[in-house]
PDB file of N, CA and C in Angstrom:
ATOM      1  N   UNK A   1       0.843  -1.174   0.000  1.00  0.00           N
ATOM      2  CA  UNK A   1       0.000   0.000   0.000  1.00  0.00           C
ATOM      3  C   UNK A   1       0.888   1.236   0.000  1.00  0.00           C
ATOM      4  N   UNK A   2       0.600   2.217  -1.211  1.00  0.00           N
ATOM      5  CA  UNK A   2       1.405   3.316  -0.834  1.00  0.00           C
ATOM      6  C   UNK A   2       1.138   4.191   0.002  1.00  0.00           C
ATOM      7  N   UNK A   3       2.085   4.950   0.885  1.00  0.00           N
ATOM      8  CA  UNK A   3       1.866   5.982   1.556  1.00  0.00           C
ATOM      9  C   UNK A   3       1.786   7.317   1.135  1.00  0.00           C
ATOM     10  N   UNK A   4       1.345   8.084   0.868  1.00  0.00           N
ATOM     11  CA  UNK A   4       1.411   9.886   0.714  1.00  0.00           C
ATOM     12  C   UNK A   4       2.930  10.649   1.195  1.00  0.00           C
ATOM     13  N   UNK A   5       3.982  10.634   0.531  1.00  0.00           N
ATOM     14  CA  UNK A   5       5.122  11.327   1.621  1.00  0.00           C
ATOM     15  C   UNK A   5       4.528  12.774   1.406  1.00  0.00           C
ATOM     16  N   UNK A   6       5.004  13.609   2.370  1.00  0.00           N
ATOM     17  CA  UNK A   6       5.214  15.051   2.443  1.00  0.00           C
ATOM     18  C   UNK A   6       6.443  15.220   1.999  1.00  0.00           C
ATOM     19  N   UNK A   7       6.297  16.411   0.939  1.00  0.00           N
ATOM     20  CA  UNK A   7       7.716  16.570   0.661  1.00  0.00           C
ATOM     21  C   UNK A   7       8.292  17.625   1.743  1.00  0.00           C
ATOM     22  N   UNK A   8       9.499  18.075   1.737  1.00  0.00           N
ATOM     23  CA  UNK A   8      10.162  19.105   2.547  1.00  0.00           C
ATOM     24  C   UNK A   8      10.201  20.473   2.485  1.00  0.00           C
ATOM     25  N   UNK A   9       9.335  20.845   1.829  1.00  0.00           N
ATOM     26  CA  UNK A   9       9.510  22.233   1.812  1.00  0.00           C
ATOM     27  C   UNK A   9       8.916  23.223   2.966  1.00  0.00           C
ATOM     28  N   UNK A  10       9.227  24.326   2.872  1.00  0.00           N
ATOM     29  CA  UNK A  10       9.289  25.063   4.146  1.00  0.00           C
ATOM     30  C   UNK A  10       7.451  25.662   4.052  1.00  0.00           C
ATOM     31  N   UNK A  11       6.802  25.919   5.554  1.00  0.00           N
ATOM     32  CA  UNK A  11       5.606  26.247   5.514  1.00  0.00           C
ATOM     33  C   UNK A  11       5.209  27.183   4.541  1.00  0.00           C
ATOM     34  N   UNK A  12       4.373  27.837   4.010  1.00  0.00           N
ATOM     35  CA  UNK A  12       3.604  29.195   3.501  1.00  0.00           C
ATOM     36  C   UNK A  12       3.432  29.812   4.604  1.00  0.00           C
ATOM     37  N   UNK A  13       3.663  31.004   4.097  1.00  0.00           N
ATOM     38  CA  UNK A  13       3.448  31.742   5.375  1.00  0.00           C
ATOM     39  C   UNK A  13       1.807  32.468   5.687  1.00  0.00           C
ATOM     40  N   UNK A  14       1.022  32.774   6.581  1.00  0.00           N
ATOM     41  CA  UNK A  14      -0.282  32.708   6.619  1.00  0.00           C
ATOM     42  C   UNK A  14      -1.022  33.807   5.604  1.00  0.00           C
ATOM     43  N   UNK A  15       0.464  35.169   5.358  1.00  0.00           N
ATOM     44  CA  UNK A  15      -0.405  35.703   4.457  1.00  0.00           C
ATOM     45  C   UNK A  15      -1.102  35.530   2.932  1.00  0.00           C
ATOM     46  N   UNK A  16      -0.098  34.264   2.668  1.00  0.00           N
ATOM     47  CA  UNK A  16       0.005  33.376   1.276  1.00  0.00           C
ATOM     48  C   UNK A  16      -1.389  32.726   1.579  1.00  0.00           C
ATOM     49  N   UNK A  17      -2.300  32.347   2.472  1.00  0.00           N
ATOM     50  CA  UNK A  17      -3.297  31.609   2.967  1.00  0.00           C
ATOM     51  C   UNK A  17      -4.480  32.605   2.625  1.00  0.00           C
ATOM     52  N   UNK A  18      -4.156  34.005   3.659  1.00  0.00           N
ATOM     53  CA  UNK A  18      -4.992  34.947   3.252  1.00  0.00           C
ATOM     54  C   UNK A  18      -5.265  35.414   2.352  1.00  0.00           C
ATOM     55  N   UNK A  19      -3.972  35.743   1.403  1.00  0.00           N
ATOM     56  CA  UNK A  19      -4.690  35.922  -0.396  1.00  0.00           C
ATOM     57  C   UNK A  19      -4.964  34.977  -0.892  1.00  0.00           C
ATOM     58  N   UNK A  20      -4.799  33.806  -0.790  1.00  0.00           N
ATOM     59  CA  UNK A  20      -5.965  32.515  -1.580  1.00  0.00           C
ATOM     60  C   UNK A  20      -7.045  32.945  -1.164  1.00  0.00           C
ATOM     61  N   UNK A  21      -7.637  33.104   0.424  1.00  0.00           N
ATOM     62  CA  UNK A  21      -9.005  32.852   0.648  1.00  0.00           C
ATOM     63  C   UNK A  21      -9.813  34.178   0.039  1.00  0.00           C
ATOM     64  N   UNK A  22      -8.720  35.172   0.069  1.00  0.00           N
ATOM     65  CA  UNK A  22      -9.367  36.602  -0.337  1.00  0.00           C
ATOM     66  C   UNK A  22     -10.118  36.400  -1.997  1.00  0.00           C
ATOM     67  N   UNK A  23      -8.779  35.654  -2.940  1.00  0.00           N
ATOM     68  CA  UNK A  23      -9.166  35.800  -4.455  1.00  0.00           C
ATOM     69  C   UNK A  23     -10.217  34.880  -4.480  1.00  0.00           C
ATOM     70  N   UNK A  24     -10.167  33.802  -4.037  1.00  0.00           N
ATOM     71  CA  UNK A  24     -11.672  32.953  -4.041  1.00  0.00           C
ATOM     72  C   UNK A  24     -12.832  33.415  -3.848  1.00  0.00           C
ATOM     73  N   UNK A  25     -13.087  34.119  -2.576  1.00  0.00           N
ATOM     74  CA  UNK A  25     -13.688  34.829  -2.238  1.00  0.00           C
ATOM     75  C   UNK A  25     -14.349  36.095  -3.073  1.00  0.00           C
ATOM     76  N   UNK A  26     -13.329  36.683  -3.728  1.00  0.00           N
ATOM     77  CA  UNK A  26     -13.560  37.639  -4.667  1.00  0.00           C
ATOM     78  C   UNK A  26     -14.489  36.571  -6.150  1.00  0.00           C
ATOM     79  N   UNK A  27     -13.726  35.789  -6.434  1.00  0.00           N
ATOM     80  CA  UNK A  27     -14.017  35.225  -7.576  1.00  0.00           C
ATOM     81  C   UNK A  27     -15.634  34.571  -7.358  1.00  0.00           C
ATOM     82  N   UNK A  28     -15.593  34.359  -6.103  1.00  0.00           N
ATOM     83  CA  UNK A  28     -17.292  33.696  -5.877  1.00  0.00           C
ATOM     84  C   UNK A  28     -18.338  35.270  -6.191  1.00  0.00           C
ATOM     85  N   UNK A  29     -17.621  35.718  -5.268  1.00  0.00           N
ATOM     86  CA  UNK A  29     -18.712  36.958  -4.657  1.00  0.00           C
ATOM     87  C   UNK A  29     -19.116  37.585  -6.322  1.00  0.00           C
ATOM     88  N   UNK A  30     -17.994  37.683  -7.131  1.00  0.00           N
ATOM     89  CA  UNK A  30     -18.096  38.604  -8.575  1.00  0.00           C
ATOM     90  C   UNK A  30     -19.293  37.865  -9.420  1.00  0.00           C
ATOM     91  N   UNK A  31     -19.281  36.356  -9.176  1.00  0.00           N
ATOM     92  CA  UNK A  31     -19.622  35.528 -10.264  1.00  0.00           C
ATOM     93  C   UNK A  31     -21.243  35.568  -9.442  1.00  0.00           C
ATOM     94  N   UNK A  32     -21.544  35.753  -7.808  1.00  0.00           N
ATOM     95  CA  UNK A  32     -22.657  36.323  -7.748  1.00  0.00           C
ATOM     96  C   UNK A  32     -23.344  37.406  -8.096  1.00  0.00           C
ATOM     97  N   UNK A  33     -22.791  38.604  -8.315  1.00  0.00           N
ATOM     98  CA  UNK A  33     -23.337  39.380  -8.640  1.00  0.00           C
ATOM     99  C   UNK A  33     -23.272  39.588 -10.288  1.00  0.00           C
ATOM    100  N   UNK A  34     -22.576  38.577 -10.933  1.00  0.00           N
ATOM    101  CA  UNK A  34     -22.791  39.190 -12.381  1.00  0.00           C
ATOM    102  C   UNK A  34     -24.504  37.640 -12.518  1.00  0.00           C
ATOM    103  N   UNK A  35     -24.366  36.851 -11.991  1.00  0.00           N
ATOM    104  CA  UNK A  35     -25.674  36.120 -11.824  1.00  0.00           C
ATOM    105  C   UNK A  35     -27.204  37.165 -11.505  1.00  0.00           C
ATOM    106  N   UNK A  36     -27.285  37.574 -10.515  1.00  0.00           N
ATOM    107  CA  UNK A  36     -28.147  38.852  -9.953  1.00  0.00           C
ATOM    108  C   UNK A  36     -27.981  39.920 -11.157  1.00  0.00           C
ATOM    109  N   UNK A  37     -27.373  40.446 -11.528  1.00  0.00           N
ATOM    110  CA  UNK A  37     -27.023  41.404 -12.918  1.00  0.00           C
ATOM    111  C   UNK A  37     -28.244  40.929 -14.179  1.00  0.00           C
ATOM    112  N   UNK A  38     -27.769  39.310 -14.214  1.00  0.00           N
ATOM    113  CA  UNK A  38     -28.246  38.953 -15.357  1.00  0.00           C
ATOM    114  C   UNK A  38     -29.407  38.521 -15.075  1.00  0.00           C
ATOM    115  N   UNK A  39     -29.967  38.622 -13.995  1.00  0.00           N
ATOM    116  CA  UNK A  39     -31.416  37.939 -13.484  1.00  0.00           C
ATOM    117  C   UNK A  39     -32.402  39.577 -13.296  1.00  0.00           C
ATOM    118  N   UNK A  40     -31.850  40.178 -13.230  1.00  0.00           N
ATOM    119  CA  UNK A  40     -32.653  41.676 -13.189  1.00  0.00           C
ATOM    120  C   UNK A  40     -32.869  42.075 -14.752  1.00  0.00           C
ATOM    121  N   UNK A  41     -31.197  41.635 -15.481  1.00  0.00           N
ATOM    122  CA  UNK A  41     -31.885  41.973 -16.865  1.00  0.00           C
ATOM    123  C   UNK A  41     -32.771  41.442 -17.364  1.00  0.00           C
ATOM    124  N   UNK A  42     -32.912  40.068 -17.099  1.00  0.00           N
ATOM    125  CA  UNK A  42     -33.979  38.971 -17.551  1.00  0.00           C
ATOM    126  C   UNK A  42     -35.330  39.080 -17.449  1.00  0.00           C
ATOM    127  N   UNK A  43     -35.464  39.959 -16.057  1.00  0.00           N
ATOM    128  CA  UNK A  43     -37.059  40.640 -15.455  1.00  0.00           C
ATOM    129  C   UNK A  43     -37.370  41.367 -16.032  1.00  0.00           C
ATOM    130  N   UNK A  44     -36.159  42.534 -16.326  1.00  0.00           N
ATOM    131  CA  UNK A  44     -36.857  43.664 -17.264  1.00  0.00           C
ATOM    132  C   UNK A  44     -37.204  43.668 -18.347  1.00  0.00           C
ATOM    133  N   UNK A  45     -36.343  42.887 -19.001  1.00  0.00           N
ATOM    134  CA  UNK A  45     -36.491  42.319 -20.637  1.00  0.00           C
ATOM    135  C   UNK A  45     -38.442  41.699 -20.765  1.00  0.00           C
ATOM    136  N   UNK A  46     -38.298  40.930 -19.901  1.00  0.00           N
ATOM    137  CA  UNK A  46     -39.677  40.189 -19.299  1.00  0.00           C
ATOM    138  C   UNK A  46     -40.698  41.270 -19.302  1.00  0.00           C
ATOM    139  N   UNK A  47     -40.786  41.762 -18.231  1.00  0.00           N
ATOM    140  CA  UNK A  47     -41.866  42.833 -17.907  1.00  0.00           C
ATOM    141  C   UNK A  47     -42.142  43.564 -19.238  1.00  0.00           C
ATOM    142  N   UNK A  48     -41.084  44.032 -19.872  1.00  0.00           N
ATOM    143  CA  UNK A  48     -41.299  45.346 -21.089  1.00  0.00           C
ATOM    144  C   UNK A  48     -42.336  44.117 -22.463  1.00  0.00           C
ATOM    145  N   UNK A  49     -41.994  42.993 -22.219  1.00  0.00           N
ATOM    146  CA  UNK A  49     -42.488  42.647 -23.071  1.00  0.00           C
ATOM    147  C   UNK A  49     -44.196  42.301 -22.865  1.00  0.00           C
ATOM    148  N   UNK A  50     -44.310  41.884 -21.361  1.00  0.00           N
ATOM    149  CA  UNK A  50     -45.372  41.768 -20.926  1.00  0.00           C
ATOM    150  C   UNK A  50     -46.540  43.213 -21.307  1.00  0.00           C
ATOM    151  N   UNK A  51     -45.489  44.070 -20.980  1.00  0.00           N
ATOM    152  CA  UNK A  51     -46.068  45.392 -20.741  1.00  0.00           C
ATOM    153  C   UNK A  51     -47.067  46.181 -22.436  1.00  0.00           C
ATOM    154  N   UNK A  52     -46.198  46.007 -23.229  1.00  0.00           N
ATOM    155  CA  UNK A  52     -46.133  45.563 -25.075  1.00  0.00           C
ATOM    156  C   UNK A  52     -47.324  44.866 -25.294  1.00  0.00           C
ATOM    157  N   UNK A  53     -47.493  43.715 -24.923  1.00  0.00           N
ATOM    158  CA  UNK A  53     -48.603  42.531 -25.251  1.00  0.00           C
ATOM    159  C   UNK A  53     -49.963  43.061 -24.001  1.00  0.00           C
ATOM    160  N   UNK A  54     -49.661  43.615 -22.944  1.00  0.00           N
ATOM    161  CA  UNK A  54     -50.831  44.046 -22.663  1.00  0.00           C
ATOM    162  C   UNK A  54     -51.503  45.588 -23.143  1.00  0.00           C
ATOM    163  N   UNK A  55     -50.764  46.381 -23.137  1.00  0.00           N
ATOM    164  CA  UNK A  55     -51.120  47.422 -24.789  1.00  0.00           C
ATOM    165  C   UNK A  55     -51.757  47.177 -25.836  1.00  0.00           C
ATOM    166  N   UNK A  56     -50.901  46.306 -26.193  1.00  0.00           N
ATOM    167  CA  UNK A  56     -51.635  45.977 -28.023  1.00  0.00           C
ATOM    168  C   UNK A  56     -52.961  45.211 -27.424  1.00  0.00           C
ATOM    169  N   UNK A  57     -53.069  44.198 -26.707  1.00  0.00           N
ATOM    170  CA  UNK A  57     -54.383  43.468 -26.274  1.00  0.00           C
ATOM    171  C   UNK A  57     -55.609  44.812 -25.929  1.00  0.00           C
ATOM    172  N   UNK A  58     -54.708  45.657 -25.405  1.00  0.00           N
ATOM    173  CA  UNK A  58     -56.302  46.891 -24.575  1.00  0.00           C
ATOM    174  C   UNK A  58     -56.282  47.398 -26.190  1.00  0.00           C
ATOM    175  N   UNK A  59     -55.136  47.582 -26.516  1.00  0.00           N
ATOM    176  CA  UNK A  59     -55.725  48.409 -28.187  1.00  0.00           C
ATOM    177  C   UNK A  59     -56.372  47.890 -29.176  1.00  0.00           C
ATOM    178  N   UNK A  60     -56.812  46.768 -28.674  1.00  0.00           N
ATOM    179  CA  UNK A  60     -57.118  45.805 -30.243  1.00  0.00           C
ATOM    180  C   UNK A  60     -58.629  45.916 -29.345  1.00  0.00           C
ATOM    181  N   UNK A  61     -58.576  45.490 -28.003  1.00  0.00           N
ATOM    182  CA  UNK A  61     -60.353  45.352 -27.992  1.00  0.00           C
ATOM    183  C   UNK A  61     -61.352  46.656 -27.967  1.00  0.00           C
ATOM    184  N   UNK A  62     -60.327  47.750 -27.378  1.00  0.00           N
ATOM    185  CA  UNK A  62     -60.595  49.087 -27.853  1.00  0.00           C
ATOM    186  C   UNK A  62     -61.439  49.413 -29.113  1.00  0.00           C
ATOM    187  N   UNK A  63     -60.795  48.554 -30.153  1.00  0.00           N
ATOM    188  CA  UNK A  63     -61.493  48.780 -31.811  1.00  0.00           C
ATOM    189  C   UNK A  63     -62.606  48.491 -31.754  1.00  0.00           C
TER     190      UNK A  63
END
């Protein structure tokens, strides 16, 4: 059965720890808000069209 060695190299030091958790962090948080971005455009896009089709519907029975 093999074992896992550790190789020898010397620790990271904790601030090397802290900018991993920071850019991850960044990279999540960005990729939430361009999600939310694209979900507001999606509503509005939505609504305007809703908004369009209930117009033309009042204008047509209008006639």
């Amino acid at each position: 059965m093999e074992v896992h060695a550790h190789s020898h190299t010397s620790r990271q030091k904790w601030t090397h720890y802290l900018w991993e958790f920071l850019m991850l962090f960044l990279a999540v948080f960005c990729g939430f808000l361009a999600e939310n971005q694209r979900e507001h455009m999606v509503e509005d896009q939505r609504a305007k069209a809703l908004a369009k089709n209930l117009y033309k519907e009042l204008y047509e029975d209008s006639i």
